[in-house]
N, C-alpha and C. Protein backbone atom coordinates (compact mmCIF):
# COMPACT_ATOMS: atom_id res chain seq x y z
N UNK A 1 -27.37 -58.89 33.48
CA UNK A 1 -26.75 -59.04 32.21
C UNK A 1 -27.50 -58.25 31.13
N UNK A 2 -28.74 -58.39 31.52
CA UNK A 2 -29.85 -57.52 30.14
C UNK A 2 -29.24 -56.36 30.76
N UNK A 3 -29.02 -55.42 32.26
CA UNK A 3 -29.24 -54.29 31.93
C UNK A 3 -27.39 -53.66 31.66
N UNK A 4 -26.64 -54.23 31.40
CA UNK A 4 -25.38 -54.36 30.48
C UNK A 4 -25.37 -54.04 29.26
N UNK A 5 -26.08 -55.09 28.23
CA UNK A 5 -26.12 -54.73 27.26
C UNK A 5 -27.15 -53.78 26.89
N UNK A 6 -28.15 -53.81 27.63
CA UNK A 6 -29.15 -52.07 27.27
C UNK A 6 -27.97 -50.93 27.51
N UNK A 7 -27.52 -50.80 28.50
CA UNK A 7 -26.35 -49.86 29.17
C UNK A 7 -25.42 -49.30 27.45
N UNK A 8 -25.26 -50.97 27.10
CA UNK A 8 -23.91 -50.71 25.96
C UNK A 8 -24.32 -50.26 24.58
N UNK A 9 -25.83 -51.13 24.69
CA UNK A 9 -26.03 -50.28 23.26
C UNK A 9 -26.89 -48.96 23.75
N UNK A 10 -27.26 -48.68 24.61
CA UNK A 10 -27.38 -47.03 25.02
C UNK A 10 -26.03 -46.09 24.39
N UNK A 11 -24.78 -46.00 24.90
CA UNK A 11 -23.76 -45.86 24.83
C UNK A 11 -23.12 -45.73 23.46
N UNK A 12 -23.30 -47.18 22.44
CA UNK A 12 -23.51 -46.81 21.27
C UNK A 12 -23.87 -46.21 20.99
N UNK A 13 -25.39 -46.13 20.64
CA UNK A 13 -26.13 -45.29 20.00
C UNK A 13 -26.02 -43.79 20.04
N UNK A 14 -25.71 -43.38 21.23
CA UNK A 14 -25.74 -42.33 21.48
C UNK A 14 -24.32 -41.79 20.86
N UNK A 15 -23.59 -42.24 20.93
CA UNK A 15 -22.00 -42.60 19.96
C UNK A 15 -22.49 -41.93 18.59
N UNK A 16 -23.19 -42.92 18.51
CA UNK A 16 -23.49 -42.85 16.66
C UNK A 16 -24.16 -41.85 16.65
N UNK A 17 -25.13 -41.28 17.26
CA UNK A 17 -26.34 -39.95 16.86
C UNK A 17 -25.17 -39.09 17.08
N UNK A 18 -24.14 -38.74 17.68
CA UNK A 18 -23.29 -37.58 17.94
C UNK A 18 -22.82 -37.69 16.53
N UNK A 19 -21.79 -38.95 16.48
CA UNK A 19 -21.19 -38.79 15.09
C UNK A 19 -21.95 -38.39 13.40
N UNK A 20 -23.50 -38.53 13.87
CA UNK A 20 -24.53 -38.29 12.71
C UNK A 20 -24.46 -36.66 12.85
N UNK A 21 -24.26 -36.00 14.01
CA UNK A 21 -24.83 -34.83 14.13
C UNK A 21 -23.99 -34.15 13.63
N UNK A 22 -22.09 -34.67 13.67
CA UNK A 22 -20.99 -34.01 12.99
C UNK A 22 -20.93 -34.07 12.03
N UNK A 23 -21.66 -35.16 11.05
CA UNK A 23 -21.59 -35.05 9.76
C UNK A 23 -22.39 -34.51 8.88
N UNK A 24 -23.59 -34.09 9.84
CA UNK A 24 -24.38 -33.41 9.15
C UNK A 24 -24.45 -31.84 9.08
N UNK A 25 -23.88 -31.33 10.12
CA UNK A 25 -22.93 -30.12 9.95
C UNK A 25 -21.93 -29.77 9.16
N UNK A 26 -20.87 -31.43 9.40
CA UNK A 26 -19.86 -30.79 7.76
C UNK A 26 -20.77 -30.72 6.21
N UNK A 27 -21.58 -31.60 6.44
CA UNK A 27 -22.16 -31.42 5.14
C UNK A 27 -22.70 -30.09 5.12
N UNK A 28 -23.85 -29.94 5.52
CA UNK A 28 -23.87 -28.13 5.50
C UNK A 28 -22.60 -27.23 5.45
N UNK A 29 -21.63 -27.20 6.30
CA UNK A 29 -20.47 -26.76 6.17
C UNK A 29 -20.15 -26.41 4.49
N UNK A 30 -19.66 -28.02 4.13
CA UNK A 30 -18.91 -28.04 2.81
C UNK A 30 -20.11 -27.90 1.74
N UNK A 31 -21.54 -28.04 1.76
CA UNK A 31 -22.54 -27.20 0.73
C UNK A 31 -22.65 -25.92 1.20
N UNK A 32 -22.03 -25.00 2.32
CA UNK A 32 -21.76 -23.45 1.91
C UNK A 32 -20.69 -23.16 1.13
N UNK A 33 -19.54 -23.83 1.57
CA UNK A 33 -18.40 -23.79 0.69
C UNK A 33 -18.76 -23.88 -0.51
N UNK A 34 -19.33 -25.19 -0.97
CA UNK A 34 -19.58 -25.05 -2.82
C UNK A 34 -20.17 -24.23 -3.13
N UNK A 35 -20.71 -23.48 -2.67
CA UNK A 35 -22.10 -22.30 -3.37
C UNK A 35 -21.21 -21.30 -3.34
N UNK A 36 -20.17 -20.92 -2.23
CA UNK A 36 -19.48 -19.69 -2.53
C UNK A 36 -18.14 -20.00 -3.33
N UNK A 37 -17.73 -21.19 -3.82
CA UNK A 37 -16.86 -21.56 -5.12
C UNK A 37 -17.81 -21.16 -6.45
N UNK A 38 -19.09 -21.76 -6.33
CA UNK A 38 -19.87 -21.79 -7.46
C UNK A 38 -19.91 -20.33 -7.66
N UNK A 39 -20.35 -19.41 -6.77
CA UNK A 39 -20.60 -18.18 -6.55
C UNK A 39 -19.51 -17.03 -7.27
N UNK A 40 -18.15 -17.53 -6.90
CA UNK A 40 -17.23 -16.92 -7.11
C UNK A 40 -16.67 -17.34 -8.61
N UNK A 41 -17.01 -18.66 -8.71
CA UNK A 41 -16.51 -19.16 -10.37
C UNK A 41 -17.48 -18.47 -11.31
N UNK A 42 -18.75 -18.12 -10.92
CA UNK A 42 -19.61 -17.36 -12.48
C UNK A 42 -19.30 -16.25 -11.96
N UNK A 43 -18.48 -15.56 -11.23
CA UNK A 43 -18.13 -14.37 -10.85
C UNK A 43 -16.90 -13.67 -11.73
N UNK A 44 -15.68 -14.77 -11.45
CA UNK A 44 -14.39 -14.68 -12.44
C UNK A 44 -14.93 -14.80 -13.47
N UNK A 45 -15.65 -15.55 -14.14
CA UNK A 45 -16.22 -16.19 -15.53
C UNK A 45 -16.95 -14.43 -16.32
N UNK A 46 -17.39 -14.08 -15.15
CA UNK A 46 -17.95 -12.70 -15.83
C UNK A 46 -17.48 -11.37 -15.76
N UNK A 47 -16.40 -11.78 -14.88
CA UNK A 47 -15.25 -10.48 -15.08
C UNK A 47 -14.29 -10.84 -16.17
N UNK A 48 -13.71 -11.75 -16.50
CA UNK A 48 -13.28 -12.70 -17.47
C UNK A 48 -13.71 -12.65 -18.46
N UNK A 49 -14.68 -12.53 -18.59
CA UNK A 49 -15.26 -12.53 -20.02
C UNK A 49 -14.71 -12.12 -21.44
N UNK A 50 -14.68 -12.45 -22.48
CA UNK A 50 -13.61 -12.32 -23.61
C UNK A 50 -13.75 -10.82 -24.08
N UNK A 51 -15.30 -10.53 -24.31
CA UNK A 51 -15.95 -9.57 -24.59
C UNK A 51 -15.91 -8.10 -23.90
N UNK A 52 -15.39 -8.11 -22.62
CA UNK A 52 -14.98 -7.62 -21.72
C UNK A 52 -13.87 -7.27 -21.26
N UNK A 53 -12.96 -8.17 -21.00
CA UNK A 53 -11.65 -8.26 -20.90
C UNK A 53 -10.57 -6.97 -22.03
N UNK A 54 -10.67 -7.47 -23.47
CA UNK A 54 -10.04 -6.82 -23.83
C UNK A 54 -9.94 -5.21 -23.86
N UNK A 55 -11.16 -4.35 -23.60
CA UNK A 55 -11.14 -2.78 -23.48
C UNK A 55 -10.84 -2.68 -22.06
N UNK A 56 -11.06 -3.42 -21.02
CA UNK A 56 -10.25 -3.10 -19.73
C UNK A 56 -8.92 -2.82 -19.95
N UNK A 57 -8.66 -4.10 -20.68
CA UNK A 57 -7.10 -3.81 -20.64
C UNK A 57 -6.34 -3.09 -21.45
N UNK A 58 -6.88 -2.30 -22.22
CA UNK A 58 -6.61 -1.52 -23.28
C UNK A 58 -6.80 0.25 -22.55
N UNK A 59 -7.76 0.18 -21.85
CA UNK A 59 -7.51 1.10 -20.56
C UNK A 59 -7.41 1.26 -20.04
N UNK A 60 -6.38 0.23 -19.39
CA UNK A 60 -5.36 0.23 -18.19
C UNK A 60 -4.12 0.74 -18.66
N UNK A 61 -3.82 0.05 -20.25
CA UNK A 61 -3.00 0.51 -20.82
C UNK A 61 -2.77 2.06 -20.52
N UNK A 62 -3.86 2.11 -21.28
CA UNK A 62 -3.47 3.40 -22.00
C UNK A 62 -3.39 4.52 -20.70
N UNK A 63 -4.25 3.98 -19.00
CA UNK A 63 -4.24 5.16 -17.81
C UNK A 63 -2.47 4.84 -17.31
N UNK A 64 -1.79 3.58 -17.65
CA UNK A 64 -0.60 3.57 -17.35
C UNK A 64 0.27 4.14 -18.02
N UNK A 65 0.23 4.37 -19.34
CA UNK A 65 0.99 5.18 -20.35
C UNK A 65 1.04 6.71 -19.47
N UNK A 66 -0.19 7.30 -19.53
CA UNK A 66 -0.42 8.42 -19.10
C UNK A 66 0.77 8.86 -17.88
N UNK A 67 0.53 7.89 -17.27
CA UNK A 67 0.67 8.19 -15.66
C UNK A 67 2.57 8.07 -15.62
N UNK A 68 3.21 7.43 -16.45
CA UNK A 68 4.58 6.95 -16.48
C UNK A 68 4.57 8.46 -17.43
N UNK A 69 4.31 9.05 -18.55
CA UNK A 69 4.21 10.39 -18.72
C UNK A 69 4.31 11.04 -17.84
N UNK A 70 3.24 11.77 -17.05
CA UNK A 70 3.23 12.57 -16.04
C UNK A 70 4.45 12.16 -14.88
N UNK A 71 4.65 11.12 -14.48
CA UNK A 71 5.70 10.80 -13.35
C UNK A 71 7.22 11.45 -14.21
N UNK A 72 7.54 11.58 -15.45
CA UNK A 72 8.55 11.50 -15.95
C UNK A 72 9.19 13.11 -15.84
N UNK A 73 7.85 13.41 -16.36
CA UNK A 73 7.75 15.05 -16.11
C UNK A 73 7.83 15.86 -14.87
N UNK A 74 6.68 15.36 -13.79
CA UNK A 74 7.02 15.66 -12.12
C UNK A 74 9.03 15.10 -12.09
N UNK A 75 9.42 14.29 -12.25
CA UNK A 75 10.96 13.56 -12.35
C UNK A 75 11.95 14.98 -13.24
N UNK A 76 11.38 15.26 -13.95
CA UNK A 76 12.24 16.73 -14.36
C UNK A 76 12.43 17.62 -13.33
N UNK A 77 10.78 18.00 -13.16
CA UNK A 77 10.53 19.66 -12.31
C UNK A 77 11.58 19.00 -11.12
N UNK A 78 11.21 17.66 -10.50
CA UNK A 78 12.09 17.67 -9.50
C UNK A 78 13.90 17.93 -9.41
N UNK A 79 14.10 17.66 -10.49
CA UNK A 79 15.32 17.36 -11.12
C UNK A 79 15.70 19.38 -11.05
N UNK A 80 15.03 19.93 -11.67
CA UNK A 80 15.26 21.00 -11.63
C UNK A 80 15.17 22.09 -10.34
N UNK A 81 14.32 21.53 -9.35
CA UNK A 81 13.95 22.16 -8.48
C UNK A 81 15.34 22.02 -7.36
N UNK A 82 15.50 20.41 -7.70
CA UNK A 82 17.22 20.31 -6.68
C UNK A 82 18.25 21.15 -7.02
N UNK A 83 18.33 21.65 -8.20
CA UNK A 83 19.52 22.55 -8.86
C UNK A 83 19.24 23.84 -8.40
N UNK A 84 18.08 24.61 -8.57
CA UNK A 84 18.05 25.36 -8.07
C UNK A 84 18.19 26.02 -6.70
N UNK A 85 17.51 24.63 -5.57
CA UNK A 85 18.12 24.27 -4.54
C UNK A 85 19.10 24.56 -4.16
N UNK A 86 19.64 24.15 -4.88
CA UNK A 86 21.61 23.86 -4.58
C UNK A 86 21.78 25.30 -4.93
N UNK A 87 21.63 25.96 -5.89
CA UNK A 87 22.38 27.49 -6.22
C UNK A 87 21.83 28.26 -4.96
N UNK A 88 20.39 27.66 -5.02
CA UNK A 88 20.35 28.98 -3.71
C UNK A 88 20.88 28.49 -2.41
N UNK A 89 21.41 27.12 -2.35
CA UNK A 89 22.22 26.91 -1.03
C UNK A 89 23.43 27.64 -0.96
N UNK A 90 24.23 28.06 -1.99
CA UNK A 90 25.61 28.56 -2.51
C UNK A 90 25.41 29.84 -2.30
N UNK A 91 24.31 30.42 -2.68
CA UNK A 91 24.36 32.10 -2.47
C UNK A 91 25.13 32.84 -1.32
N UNK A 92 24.44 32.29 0.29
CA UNK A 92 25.08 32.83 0.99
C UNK A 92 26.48 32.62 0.93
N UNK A 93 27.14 31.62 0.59
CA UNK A 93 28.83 31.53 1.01
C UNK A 93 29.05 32.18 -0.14
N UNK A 94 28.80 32.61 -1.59
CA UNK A 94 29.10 33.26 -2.60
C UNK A 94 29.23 34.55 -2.13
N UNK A 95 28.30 35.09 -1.43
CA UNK A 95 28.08 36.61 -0.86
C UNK A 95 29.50 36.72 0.51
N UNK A 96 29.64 35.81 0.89
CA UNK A 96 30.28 36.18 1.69
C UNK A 96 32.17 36.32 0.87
N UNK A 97 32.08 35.25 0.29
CA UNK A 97 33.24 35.47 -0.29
C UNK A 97 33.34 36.87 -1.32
N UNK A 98 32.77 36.79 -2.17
CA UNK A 98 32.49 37.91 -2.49
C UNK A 98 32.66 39.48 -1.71
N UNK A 99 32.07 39.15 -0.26
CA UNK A 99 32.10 40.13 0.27
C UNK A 99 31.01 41.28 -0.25
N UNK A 100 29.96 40.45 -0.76
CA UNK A 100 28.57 41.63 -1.13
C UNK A 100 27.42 41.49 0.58
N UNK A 101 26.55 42.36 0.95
CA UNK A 101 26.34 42.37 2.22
C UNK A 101 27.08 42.49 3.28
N UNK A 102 27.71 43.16 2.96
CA UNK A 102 28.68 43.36 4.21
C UNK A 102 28.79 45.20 4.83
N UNK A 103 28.34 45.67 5.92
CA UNK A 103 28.57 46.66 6.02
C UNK A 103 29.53 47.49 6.11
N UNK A 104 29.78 48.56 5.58
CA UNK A 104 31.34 49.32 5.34
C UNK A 104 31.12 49.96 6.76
N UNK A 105 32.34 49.73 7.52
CA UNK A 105 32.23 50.55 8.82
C UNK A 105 33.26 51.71 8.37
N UNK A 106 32.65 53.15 9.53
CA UNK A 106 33.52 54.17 8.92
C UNK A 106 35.20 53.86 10.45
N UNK A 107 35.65 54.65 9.68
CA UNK A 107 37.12 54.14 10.51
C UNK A 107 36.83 54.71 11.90
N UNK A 108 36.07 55.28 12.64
CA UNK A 108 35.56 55.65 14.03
C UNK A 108 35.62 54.28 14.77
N UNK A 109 34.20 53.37 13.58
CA UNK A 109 34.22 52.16 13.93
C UNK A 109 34.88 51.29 14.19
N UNK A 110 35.73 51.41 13.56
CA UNK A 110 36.89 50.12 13.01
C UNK A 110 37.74 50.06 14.34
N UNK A 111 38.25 51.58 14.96
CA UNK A 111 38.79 51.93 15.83
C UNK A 111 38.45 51.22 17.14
N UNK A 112 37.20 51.96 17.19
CA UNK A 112 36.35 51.31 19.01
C UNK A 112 36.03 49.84 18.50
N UNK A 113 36.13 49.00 17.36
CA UNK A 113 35.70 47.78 17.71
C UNK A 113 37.23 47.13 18.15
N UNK A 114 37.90 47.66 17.79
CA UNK A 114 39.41 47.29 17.92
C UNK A 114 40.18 47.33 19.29
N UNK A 115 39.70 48.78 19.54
CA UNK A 115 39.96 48.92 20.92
C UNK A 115 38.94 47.83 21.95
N UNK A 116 37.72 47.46 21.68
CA UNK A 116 37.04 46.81 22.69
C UNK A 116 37.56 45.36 22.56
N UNK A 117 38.57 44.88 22.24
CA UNK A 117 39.10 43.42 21.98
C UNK A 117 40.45 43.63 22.98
């Protein structure tokens, strides 16, 4: 009967030192966690800063102004570059209708290509 209950509170105990050993890991665990909240909160706090803040954003402004400028302008040349595009897609069928590039055959020619059909 004694060696029962030695057996059971063996069993316990050993119960309990495991469950001590998990909690003393989450605790370490969750005191890394707070240090890298803490870490990261005087982090925002100093990118944040009032003193700070406002000329960032005053030259973000002003590199986004720029840049919606320049895009507007590249947005022309492109604009223009398709038109031109397009005329010089038209050239050849213009020429042909036209009938400019076209070689004048002399009537010798005209003859033997006629005859070879």
């Amino acid at each position: 009967m004694i060696a029962v209950a030695v057996s059971l509170n063996l069993v316990i105990a050993l119960f309990c030192f495991y469950v001590a050993w998990r909690l003393w890991r989450l605790s370490k665990t969750l005191g890394a966690v707070a240090d890298a909240l803490a870490n990261w909160d005087r982090s925002a706090n100093s990118i944040l800063d009032p003193t700070v803040v406002p000329p960032a954003i005053l030259l973000g402004q002003s590199g986004t102004a720029s840049l919606r400028q320049r895009y507007s302008l590249l947005q022309l040349q492109v604009q223009r570059l398709e038109q031109l595009m397009a005329v010089v897609g038209l050239l050849p069928m213009a020429s042909r209708w036209l009938g400019i590039g076209q070689r004048r055959l002399s009537p010798r020619a005209r003859l033997a290509l006629t005859k070879r059909r």
